[in-house]
Protein backbone atom coordinates (compact mmCIF):
# COMPACT_ATOMS: atom_id res chain seq x y z
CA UNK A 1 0.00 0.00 0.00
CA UNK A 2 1.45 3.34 -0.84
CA UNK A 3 1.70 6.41 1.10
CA UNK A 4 0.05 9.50 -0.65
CA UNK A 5 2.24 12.75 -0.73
CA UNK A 6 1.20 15.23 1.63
CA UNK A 7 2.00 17.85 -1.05
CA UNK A 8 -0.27 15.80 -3.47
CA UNK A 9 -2.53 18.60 -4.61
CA UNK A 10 -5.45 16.04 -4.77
CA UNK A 11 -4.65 14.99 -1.10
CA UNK A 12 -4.65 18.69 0.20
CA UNK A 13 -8.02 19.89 -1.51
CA UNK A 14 -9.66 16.99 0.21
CA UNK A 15 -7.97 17.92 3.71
CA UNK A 16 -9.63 21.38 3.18
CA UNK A 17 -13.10 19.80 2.04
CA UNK A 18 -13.07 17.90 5.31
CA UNK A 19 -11.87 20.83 7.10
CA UNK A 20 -14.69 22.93 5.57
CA UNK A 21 -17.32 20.29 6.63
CA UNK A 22 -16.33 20.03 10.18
CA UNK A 23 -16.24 24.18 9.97
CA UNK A 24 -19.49 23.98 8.70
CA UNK A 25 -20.90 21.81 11.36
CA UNK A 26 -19.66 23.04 13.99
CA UNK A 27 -21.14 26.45 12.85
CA UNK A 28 -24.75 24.86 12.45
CA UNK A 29 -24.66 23.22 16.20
CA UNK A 30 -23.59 26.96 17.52
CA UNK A 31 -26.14 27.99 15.72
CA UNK A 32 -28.72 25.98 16.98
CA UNK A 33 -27.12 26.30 20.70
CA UNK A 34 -27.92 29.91 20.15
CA UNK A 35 -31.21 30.02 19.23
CA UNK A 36 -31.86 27.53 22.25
CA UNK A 37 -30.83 29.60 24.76
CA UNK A 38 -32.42 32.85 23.11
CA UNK A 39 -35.72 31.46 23.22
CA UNK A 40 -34.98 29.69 26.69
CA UNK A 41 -34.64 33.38 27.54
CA UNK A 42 -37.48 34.52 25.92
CA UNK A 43 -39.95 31.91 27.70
CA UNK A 44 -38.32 33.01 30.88
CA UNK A 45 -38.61 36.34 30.19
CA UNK A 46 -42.52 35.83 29.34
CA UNK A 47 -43.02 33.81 32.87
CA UNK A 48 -41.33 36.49 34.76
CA UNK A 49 -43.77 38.79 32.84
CA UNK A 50 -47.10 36.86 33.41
CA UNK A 51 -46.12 36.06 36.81
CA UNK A 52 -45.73 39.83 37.77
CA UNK A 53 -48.88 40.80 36.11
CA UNK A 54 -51.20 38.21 38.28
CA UNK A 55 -49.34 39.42 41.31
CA UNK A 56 -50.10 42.93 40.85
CA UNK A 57 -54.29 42.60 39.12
CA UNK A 58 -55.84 42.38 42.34
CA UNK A 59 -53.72 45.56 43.89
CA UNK A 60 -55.22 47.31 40.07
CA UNK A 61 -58.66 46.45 41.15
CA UNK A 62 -58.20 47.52 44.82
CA UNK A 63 -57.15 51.11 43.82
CA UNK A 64 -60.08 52.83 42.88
CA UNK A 65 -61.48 50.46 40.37
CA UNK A 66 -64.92 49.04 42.45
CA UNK A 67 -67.76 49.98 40.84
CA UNK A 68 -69.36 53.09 41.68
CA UNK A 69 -72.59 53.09 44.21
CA UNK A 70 -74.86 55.40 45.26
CA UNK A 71 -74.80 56.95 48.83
CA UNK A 72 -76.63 54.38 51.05
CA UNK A 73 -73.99 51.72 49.05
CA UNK A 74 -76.58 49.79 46.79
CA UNK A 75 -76.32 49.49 43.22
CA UNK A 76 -79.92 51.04 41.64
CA UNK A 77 -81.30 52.36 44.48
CA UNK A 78 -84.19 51.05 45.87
CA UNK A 79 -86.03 47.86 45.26
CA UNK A 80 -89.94 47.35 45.64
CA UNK A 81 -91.59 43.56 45.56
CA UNK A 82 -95.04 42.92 45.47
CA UNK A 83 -96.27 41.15 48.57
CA UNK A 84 -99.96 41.13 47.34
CA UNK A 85 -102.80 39.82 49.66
CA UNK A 86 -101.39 37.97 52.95
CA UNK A 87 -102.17 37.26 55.88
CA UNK A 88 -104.34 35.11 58.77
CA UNK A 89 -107.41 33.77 58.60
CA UNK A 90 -109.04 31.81 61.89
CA UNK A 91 -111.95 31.42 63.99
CA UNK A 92 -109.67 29.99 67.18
CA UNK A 93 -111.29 30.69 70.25
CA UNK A 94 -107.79 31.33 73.00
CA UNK A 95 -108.74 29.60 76.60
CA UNK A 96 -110.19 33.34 77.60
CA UNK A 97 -111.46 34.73 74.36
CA UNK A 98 -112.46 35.11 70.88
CA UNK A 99 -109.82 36.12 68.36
CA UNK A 100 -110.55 36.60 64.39
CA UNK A 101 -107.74 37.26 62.39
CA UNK A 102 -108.85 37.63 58.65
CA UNK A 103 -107.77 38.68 55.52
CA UNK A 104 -104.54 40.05 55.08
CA UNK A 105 -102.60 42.13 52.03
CA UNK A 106 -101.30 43.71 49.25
CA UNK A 107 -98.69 46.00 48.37
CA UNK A 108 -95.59 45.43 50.23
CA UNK A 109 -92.29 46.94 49.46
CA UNK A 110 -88.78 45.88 50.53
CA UNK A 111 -87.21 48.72 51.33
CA UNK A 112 -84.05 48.99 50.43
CA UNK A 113 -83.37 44.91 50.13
CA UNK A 114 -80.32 43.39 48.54
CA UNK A 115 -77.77 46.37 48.93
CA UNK A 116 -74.51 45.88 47.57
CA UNK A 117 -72.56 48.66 48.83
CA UNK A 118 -70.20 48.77 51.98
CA UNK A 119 -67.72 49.35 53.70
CA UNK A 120 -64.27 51.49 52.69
CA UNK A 121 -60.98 49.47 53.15
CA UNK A 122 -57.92 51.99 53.88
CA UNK A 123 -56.59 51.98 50.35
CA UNK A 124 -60.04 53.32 49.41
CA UNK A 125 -61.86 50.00 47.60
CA UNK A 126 -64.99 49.06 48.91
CA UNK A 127 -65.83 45.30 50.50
CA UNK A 128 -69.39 44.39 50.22
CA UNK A 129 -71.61 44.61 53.33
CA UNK A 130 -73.48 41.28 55.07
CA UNK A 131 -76.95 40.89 53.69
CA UNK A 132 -79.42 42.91 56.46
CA UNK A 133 -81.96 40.63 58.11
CA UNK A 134 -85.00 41.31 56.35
CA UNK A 135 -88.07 41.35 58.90
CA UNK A 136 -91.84 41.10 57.04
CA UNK A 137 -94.68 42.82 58.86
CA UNK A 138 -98.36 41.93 58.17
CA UNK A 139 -100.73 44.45 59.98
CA UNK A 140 -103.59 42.39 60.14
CA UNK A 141 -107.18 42.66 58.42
CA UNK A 142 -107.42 46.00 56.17
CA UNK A 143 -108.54 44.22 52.81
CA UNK A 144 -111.20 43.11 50.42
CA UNK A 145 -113.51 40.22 51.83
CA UNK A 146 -115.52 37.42 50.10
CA UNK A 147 -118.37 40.21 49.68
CA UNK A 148 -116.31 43.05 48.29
CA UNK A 149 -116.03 45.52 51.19
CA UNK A 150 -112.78 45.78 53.66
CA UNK A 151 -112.46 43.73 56.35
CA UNK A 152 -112.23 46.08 59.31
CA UNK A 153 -111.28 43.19 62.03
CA UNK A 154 -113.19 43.23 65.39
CA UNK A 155 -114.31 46.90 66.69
CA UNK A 156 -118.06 47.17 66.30
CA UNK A 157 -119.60 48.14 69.31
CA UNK A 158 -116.10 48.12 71.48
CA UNK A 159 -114.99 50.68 73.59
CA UNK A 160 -111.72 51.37 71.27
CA UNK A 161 -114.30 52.63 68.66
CA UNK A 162 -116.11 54.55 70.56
CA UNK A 163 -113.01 56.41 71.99
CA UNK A 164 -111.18 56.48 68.72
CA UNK A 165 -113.46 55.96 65.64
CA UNK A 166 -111.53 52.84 64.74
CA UNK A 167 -111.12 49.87 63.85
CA UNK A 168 -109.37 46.75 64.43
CA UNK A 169 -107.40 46.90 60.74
CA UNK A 170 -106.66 50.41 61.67
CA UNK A 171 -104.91 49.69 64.98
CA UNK A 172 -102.89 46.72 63.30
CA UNK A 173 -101.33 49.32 60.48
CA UNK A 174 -100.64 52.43 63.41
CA UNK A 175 -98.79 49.11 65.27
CA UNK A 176 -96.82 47.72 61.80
CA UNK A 177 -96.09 51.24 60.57
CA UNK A 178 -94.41 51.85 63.77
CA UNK A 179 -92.55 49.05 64.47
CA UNK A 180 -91.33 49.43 60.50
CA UNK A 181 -89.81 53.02 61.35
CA UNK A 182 -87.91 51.48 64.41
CA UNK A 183 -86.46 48.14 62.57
CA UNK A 184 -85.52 50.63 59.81
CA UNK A 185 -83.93 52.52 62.06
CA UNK A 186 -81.48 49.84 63.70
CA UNK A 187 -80.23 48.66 60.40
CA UNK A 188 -83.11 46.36 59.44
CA UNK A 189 -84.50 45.80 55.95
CA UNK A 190 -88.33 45.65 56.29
CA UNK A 191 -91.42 43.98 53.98
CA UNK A 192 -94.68 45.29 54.87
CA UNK A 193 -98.06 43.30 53.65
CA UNK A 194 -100.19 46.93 53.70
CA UNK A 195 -99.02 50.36 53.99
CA UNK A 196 -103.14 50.77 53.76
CA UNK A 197 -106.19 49.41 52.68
CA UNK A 198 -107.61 47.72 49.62
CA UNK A 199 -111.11 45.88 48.12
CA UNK A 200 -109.13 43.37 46.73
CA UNK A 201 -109.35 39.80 47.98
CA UNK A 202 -107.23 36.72 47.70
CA UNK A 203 -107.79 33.42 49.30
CA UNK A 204 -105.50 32.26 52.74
CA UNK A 205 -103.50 30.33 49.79
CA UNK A 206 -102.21 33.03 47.46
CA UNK A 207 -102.05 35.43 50.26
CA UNK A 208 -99.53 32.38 51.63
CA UNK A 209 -97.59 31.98 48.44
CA UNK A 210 -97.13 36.01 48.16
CA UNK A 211 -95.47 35.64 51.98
CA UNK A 212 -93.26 32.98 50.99
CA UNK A 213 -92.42 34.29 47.42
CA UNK A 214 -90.56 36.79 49.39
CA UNK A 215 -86.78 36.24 50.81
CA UNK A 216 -87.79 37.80 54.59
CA UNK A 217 -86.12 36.50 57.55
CA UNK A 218 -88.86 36.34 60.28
CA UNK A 219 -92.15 37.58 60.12
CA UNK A 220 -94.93 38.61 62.24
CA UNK A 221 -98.65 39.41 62.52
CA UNK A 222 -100.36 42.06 64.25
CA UNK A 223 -103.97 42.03 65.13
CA UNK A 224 -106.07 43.15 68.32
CA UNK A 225 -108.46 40.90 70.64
CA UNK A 226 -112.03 40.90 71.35
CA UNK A 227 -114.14 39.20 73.92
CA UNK A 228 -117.93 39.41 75.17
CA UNK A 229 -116.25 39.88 78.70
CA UNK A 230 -114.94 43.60 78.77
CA UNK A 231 -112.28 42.73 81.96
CA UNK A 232 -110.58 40.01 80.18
CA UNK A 233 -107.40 42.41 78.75
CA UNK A 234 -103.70 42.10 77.89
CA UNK A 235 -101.39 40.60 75.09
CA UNK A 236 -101.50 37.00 74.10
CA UNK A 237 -98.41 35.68 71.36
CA UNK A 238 -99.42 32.74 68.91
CA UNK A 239 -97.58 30.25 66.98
CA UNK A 240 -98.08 27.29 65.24
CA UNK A 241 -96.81 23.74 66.34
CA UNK A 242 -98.25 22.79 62.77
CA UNK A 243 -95.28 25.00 61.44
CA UNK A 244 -92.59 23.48 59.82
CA UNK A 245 -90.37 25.72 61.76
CA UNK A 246 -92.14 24.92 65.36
CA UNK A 247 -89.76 24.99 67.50
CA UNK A 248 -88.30 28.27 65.87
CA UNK A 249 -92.13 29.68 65.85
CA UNK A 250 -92.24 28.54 69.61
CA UNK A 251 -88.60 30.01 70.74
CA UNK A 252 -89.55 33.08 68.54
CA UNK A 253 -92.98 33.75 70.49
CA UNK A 254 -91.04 33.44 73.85
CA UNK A 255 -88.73 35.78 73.03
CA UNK A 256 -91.50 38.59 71.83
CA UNK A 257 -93.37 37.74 75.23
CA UNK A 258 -90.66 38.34 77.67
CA UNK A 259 -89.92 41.54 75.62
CA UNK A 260 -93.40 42.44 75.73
CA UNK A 261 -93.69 41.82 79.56
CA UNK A 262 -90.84 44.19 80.41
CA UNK A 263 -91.77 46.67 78.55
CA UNK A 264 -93.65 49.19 80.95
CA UNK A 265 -97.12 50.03 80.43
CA UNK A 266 -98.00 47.46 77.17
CA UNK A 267 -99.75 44.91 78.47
CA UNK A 268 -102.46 44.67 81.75
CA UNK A 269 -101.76 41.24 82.55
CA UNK A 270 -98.92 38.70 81.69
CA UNK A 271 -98.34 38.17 78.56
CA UNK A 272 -98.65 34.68 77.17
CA UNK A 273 -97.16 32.30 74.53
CA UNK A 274 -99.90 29.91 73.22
CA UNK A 275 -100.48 27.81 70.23
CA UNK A 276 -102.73 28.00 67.58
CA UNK A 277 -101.82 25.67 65.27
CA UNK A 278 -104.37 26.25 62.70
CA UNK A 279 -104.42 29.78 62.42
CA UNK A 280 -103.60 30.01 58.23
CA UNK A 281 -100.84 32.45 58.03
CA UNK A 282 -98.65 31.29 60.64
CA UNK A 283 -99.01 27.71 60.09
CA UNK A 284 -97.96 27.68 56.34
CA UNK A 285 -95.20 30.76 56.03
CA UNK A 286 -91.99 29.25 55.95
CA UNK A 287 -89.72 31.72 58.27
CA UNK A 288 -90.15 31.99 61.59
CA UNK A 289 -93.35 33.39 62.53
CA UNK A 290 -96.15 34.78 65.31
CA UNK A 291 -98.42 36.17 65.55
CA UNK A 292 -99.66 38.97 68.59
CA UNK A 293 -102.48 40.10 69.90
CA UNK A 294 -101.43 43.25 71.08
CA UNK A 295 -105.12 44.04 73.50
CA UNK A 296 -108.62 43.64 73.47
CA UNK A 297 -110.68 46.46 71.76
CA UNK A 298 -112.93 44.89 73.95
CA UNK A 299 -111.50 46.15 77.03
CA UNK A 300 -111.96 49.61 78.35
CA UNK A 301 -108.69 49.62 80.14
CA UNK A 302 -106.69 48.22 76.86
CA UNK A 303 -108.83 50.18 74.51
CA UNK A 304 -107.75 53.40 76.42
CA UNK A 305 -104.21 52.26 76.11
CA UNK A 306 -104.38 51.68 72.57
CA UNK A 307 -105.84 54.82 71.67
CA UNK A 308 -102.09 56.31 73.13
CA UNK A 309 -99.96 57.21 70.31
CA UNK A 310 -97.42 56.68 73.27
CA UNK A 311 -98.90 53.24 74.06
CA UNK A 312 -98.31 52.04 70.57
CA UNK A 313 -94.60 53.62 70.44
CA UNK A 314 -94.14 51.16 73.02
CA UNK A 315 -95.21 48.46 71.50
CA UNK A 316 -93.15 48.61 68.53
CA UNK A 317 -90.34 49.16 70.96
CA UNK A 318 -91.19 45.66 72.71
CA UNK A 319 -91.90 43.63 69.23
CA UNK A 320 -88.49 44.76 68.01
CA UNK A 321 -86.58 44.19 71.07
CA UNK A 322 -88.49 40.78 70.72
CA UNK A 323 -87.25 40.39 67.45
CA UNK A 324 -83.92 41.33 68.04
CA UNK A 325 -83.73 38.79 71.20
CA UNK A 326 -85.00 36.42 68.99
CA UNK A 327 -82.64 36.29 66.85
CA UNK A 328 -79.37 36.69 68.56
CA UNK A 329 -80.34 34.05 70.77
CA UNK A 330 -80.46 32.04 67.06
CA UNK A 331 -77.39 33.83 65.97
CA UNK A 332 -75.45 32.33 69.25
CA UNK A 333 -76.59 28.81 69.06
C-alpha cells in the first residue's frame, strides 16, 4: 500500500473539504445552541412577565377600580316587591277569648333589600356589606272580603271605637307602621303586607304563596283581641306547632313575650305564649313566625291604652326588642 504525498494537490483539496465540513458543522450546532438559549430566555422572560402581572391585578382592582354606588352603598337604588294579599285567617277561640284574624294584604315593598354597597378598606376599595336581616310585617285585616267591602277586624260596638273611631285593621297598620320606622332605624330591611287598605281579595293560599315568594327573615302578625267579657285584657303571642319551623315559631314567640312583659305600660296582665296551630298564616309561612295580639278592643282599660300614640310607640319598641332577642339568641346557638 502506498503512502500518498502530503503535497499531493489532490490529497490537500480533500484535507480542506473535510476541514470545511467540520467548519461547517460546527457552525450549524452553535447555531442551533444559540437560538436555544435565546428562546430559553425569551420563555423566561414571558413567565417572569405573566407572573408579575397576576401578582399585581388584584392591587389594580383595589385602587379605585370598584364599581361606583350610590350613597346608602346599593347598586340602583331602591327595590320594591309585590307582597300582594297575605295574611291570617281563623276562627280559634284562645282559653279566655275570641280572636278573628282575617284577611290580610297587598302591596308590600322591601325597602331597600339586597344592597350591595359597603364598607371602605384603607386603600379606598370598597368590601361588600353582610346581607341585612329582612323582617316582614303583616298588619292584620285591612282588605277586600268574600263580599267586596274591607275587612275592618273586630271593633263594632267596642270601647276602642267609641273612643277612637276605629277599627281593628286600623290599629294593626298604626302598630306595623311603627314598628317598620324602628327596625328601619337599627339597620333592618323591612317587607310590609299593607301600607293601607284595599277591596281586593285573595284566598288564605295566594295570600300564603305572596309571603313565601318573598326572601324575609322572620315575620310577624299584628292584630287586636275581642271578647264578650270587657275585663278580660292584655297581650297573648301565637304560633303554630303545625309550622314546619315549630320549635323556631315557639322560641320566637317566647322571646316577643318576655320583651313584651318588660316593657312598661304594654300589656295589663302577663303576657302569654300559646299555640294556635291552625291559624292560616302562621301555620304555612316558611320563616319563623307569630303572631300577637297586642289588647282587646274589647276592654276599656286596653282600649284606652291603645288609643295612646305613646302606648303604641311602646309596642313597637317591645316587638323589636323581641325580634332582636330572637334572633341573637339564634345567631349564638
Amino acid at each position: 500500500m502506498s503512502r500518498i504525498p502530503q503535497n499531493d494537490p489532490e490529497f490537500l483539496a480533500f484535507q480542506r473539504q473535510v476541514k470545511a465540513k467540520k467548519k461547517s458543522e460546527a457552525l450549524k450546532k452553535a447555531a442551533i445552541v444559540a437560538t436555544t438559549v435565546v428562546l430559553l430566555l425569551a420563555l423566561l422572560v414571558v413567565g417572569v412577565f405573566i407572573i408579575y402581572r397576576a401578582g399585581n391585578t388584584p392591587a389594580e382592582s383595589e385602587n379605585g377600580k370598584a364599581p361606583e354606588l350610590n350613597g346608602n352603598g346599593s347598586q340602583g337604588g331602591e327595590n320594591n316587591t309585590q307582597g300582594g294579599h297575605n295574611g291570617a285567617q281563623s276562627g280559634n277561640n284562645n282559653n279566655e277569648g275570641n280572636t278573628e284574624n282575617g284577611g290580610e294584604s297587598e302591596g308590600s315593598s322591601l325597602e331597600g333589600s339586597n344592597a350591595v354597597g359597603g364598607s371602605e378598606n384603607i386603600d379606598g376599595s370598597q368590601e361588600p356589606d353582610e346581607r341585612k336581616t329582612v323582617v316582614y310585617i303583616d298588619a292584620g285585616h285591612g282588605f277586600g272580603n268574600s263580599v267586596g267591602t274591607v275587612d275592618k277586624g273586630s271593633g263594632n260596638n267596642t270601647p276602642y271605637l267609641e273612643l277612637t273611631g276605629k277599627y281593628e285593621s286600623d290599629l294593626n297598620l298604626e302598630i306595623a307602621m311603627k314598628l317598620k320606622e324602628v327596625l328601619l332605624e337599627k339597620g333592618y330591611e323591612v317587607v310590609m303586607i299593607r301600607e293601607g287598605e284595599t277591596s281586593e281579595h285573595l284566598d288564605i293560599n295566594h295570600r300564603v304563596q305572596k309571603i313565601n315568594s318573598v326572601e324575609s327573615d322572620i315575620f310577624i302578625s299584628i292584630h287586636a283581641n275581642s271578647f264578650d267579657n270587657e275585663d278580660v285584657c292584655g297581650a297573648r303571642v301565637y304560633y303554630s306547632s303545625m309550622n314546619d319551623n315549630a320549635i323556631k315559631c315557639m322560641r320566637y314567640a317566647s322571646a316577643v313575650a318576655n320583651a313584651l312583659n318588660t316593657t312598661e305600660g304594654v300589656s295589663q296582665r302577663n303576657v302569654t305564649v300559646e299555640d294556635h296551630p291552625d291559624i292560616g298564616v302562621i301555620k304555612a309561612v316558611k320563616v319563623p313566625t307569630v303572631l300577637v295580639e297586642t289588647c282587646f278592643l274589647t276592654s276599656p282599660t286596653d282600649a284606652a291604652l291603645a288609643a295612646s300614640e305613646a302606648w303604641i310607640a311602646s309596642m313597637a319598641e317591645g316587638l323589636c326588642r323581641g325580634i332582636e332577642n330572637y334572633l341573637s339568641q339564634t345567631a349564638l346557638a
